[in-house]
C-alpha atoms as a PDB file:
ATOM      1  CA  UNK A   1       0.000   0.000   0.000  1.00  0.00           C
ATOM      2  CA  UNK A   2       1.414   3.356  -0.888  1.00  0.00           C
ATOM      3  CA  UNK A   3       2.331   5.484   1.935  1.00  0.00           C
ATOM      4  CA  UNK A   4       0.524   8.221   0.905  1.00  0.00           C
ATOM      5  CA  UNK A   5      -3.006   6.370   1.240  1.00  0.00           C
ATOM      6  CA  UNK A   6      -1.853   5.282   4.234  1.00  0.00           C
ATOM      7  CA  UNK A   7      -0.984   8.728   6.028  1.00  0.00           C
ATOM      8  CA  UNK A   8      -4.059  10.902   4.348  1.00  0.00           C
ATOM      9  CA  UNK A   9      -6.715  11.710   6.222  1.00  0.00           C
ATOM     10  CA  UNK A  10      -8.558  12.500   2.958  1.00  0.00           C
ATOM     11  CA  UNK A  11     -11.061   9.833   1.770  1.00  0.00           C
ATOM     12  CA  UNK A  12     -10.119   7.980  -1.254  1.00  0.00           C
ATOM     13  CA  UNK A  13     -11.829   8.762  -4.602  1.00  0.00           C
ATOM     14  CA  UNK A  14     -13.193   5.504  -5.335  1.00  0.00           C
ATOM     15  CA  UNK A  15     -14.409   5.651  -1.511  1.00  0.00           C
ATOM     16  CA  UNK A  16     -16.060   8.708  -1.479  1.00  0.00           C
ATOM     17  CA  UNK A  17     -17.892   8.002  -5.314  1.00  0.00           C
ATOM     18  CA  UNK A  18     -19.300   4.574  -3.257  1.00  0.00           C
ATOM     19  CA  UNK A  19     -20.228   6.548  -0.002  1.00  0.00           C
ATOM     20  CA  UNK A  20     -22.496   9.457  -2.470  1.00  0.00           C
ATOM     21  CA  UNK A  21     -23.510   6.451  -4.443  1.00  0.00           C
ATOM     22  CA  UNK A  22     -25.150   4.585  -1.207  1.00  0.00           C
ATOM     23  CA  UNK A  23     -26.836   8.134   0.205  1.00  0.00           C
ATOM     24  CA  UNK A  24     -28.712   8.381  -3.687  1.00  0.00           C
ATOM     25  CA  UNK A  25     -29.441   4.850  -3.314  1.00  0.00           C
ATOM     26  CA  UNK A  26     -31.135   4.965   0.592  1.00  0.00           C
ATOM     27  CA  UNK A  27     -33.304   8.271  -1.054  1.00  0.00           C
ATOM     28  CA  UNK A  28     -34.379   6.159  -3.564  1.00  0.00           C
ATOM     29  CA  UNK A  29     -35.716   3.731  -1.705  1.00  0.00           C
ATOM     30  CA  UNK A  30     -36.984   5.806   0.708  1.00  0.00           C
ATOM     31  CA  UNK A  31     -39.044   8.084  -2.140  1.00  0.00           C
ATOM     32  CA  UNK A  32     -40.339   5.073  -3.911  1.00  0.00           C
ATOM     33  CA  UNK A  33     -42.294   5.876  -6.252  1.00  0.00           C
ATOM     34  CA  UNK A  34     -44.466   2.646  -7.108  1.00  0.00           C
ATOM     35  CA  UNK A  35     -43.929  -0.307  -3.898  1.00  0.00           C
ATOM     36  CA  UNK A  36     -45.516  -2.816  -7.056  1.00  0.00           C
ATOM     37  CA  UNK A  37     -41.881  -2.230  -8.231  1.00  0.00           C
ATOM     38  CA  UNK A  38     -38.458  -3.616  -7.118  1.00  0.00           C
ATOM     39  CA  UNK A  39     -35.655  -1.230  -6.709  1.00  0.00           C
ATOM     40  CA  UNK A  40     -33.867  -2.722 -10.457  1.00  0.00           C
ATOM     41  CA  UNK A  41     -37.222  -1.709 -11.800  1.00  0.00           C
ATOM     42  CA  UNK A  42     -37.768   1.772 -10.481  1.00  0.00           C
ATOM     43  CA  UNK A  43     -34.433   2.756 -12.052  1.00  0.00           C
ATOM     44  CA  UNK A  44     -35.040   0.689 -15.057  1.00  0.00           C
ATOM     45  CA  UNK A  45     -39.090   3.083 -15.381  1.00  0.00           C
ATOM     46  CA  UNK A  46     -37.543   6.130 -14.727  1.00  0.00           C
ATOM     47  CA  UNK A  47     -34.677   5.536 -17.748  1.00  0.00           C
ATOM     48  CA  UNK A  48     -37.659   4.301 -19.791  1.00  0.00           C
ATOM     49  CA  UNK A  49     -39.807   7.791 -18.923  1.00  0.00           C
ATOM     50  CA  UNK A  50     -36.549   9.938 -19.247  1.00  0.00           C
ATOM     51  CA  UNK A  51     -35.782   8.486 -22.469  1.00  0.00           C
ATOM     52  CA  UNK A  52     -38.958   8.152 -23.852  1.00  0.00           C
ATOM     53  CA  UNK A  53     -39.252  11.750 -24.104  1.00  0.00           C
ATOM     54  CA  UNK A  54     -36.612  11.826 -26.738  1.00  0.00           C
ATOM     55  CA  UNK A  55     -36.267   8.659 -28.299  1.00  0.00           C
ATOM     56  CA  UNK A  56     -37.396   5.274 -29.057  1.00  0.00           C
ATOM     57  CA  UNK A  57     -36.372   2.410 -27.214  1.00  0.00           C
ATOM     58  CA  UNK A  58     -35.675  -1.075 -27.092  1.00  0.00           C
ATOM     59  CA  UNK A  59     -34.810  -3.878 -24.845  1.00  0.00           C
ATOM     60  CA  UNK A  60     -30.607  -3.468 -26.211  1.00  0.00           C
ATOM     61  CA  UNK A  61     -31.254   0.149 -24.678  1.00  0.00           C
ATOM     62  CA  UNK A  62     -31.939  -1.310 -21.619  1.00  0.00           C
ATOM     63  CA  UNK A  63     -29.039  -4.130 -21.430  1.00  0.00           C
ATOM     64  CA  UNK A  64     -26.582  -1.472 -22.669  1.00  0.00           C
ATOM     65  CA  UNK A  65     -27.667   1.319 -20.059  1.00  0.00           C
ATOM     66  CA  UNK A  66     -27.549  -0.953 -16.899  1.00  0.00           C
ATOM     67  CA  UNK A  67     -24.992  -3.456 -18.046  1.00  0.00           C
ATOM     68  CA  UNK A  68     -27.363  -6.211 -17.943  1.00  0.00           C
ATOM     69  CA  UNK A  69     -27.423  -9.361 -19.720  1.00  0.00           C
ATOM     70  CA  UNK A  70     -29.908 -10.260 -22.458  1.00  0.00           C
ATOM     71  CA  UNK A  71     -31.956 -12.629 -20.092  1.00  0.00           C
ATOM     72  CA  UNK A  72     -31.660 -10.622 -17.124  1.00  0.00           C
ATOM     73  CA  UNK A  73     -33.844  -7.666 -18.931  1.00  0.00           C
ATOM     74  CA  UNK A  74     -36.098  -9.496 -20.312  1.00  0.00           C
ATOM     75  CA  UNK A  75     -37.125 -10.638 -17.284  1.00  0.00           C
ATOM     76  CA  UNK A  76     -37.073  -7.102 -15.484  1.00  0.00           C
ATOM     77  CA  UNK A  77     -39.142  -6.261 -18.363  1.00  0.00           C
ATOM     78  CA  UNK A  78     -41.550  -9.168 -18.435  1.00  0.00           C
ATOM     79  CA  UNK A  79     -43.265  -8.345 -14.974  1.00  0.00           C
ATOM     80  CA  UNK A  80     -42.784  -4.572 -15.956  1.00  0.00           C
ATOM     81  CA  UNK A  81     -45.192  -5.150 -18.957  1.00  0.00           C
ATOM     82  CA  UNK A  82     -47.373  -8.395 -16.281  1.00  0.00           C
ATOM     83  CA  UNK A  83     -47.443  -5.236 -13.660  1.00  0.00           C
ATOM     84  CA  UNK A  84     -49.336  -2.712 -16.425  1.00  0.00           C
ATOM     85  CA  UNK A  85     -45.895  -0.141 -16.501  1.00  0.00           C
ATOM     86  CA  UNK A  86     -45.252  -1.077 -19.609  1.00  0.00           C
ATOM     87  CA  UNK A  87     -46.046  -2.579 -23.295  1.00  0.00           C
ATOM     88  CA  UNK A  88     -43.583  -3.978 -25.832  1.00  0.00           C
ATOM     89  CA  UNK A  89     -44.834  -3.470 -29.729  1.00  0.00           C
ATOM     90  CA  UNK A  90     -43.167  -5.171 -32.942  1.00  0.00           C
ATOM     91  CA  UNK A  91     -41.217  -2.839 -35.115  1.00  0.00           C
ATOM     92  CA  UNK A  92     -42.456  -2.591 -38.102  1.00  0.00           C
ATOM     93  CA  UNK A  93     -38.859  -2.494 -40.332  1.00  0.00           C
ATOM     94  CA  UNK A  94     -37.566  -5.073 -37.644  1.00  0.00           C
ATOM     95  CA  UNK A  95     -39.763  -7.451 -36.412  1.00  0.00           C
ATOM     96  CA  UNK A  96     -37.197  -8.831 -33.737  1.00  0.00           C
ATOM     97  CA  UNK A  97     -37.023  -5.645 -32.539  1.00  0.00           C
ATOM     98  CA  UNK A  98     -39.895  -4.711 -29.956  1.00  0.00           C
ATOM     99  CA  UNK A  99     -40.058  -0.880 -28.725  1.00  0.00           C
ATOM    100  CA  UNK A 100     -40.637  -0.243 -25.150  1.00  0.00           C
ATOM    101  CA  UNK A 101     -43.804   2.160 -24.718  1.00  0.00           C
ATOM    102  CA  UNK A 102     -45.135   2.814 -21.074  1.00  0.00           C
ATOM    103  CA  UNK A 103     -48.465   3.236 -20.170  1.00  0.00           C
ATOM    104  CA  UNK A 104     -50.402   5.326 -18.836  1.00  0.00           C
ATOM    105  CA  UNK A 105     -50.298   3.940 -15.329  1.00  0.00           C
ATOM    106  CA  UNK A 106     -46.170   4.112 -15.552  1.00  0.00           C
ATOM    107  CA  UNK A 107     -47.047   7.756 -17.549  1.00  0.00           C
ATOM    108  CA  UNK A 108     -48.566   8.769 -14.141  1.00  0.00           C
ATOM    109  CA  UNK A 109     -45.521   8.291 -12.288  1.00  0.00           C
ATOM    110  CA  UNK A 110     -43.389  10.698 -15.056  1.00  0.00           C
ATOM    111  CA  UNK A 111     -43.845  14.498 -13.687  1.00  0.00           C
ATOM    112  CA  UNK A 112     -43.074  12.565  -9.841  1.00  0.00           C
ATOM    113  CA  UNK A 113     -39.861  11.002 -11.197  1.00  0.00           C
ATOM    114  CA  UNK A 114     -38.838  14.930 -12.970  1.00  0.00           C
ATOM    115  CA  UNK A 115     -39.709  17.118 -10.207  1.00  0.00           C
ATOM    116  CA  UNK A 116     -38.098  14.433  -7.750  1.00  0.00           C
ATOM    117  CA  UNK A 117     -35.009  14.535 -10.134  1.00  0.00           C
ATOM    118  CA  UNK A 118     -35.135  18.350  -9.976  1.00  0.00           C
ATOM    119  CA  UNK A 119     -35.066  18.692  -6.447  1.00  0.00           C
ATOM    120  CA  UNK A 120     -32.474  15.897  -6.221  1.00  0.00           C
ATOM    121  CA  UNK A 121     -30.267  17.345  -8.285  1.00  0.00           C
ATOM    122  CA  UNK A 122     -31.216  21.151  -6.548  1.00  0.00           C
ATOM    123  CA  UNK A 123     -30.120  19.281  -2.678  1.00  0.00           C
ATOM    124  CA  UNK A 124     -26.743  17.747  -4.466  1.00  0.00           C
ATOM    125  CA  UNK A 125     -25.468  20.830  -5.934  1.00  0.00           C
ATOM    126  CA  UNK A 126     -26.695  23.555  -3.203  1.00  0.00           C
ATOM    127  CA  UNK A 127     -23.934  26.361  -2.311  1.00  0.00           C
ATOM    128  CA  UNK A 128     -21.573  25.062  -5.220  1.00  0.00           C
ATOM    129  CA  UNK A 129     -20.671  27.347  -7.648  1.00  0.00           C
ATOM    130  CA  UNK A 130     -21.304  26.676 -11.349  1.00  0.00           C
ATOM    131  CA  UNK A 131     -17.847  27.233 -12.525  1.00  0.00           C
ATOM    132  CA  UNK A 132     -17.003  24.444  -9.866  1.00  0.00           C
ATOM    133  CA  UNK A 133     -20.254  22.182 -10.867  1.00  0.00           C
ATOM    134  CA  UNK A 134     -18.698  21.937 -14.197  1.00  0.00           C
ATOM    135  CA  UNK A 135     -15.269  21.081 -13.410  1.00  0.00           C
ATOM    136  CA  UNK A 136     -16.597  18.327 -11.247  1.00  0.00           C
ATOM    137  CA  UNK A 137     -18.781  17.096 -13.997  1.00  0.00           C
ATOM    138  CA  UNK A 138     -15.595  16.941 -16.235  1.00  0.00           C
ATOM    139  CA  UNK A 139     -13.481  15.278 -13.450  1.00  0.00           C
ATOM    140  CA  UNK A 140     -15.862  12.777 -12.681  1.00  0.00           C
ATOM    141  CA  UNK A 141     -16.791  12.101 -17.064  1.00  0.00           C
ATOM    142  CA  UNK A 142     -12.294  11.493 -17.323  1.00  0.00           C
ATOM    143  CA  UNK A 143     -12.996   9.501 -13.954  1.00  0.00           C
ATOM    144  CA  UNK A 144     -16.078   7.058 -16.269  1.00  0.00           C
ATOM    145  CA  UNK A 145     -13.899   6.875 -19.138  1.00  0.00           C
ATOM    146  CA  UNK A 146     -10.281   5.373 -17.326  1.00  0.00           C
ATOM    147  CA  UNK A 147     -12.298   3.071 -15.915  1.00  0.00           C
ATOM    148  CA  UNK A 148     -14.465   2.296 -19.216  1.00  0.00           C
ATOM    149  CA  UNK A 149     -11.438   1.947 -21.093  1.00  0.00           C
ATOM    150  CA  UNK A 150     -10.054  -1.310 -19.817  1.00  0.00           C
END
């Protein structure tokens, strides 16, 4: 072990990245926003509202996005569509290919999910200074991509 981790009172990157990740994890669970849904699935509806606003998508959207395996989504999304949060439709160029569309029961949940994003985001980044905001953003974007690299 270096001697400089061993002498600094500072907590490690890696450390501190798990410790924020853990506090936005408990506030999810504590917000909840549907209890017919397991935690995997919350995030997995709120990606599919966020996105849906933009873009189609697909069941690869969903393996690629939470590093998932084929089987492991399809499952997710299986008692997404059994639990009425979500329907899958044919493409019509690509028959394999089935878009995700939620309903109107997951459609309810959207404007909960944004405003609870908002004041997420509003809480995280209180008192910092925008010039600073950015530079972290970069930091931690270089931080993704030397990990993503390997």
């Amino acid at each position: 072990m270096s001697e400089e981790i061993r002498t600094s009172k500072e907590i490690p990157f890696g450390r501190l990245i798990h410790i924020i990740s853990r506090k936005l994890k408990q506030q999810h669970r504590l917000e909840g926003e549907d209890q017919d849904l397991t935690p995997i699935q919350r995030h997995v509806l709120r990606h599919i509202l966020l996105e849906t606003l933009h873009r189609d998508l697909y069941q690869k959207d969903i393996e690629e996005e939470f590093q998932i395996r084929r089987s492991t989504a399809t499952g997710i999304l299986q008692l997404m569509e059994k639990n009425g949060f979500i329907r899958r439709e044919s493409v019509k160029k690509d028959a394999r290919l089935k878009q995700i569309i939620p309903t109107k029961k997951a459609e309810a949940l959207r404007e909960k999910i944004l405003e609870d994003i908002f004041q997420r985001e509003k809480k995280m980044t209180k008192g910092i200074e925008e010039e600073d905001l950015k530079l972290c953003r970069k930091v931690l974007e270089q931080i993704l991509e030397n990990l993503t690299k390997d």
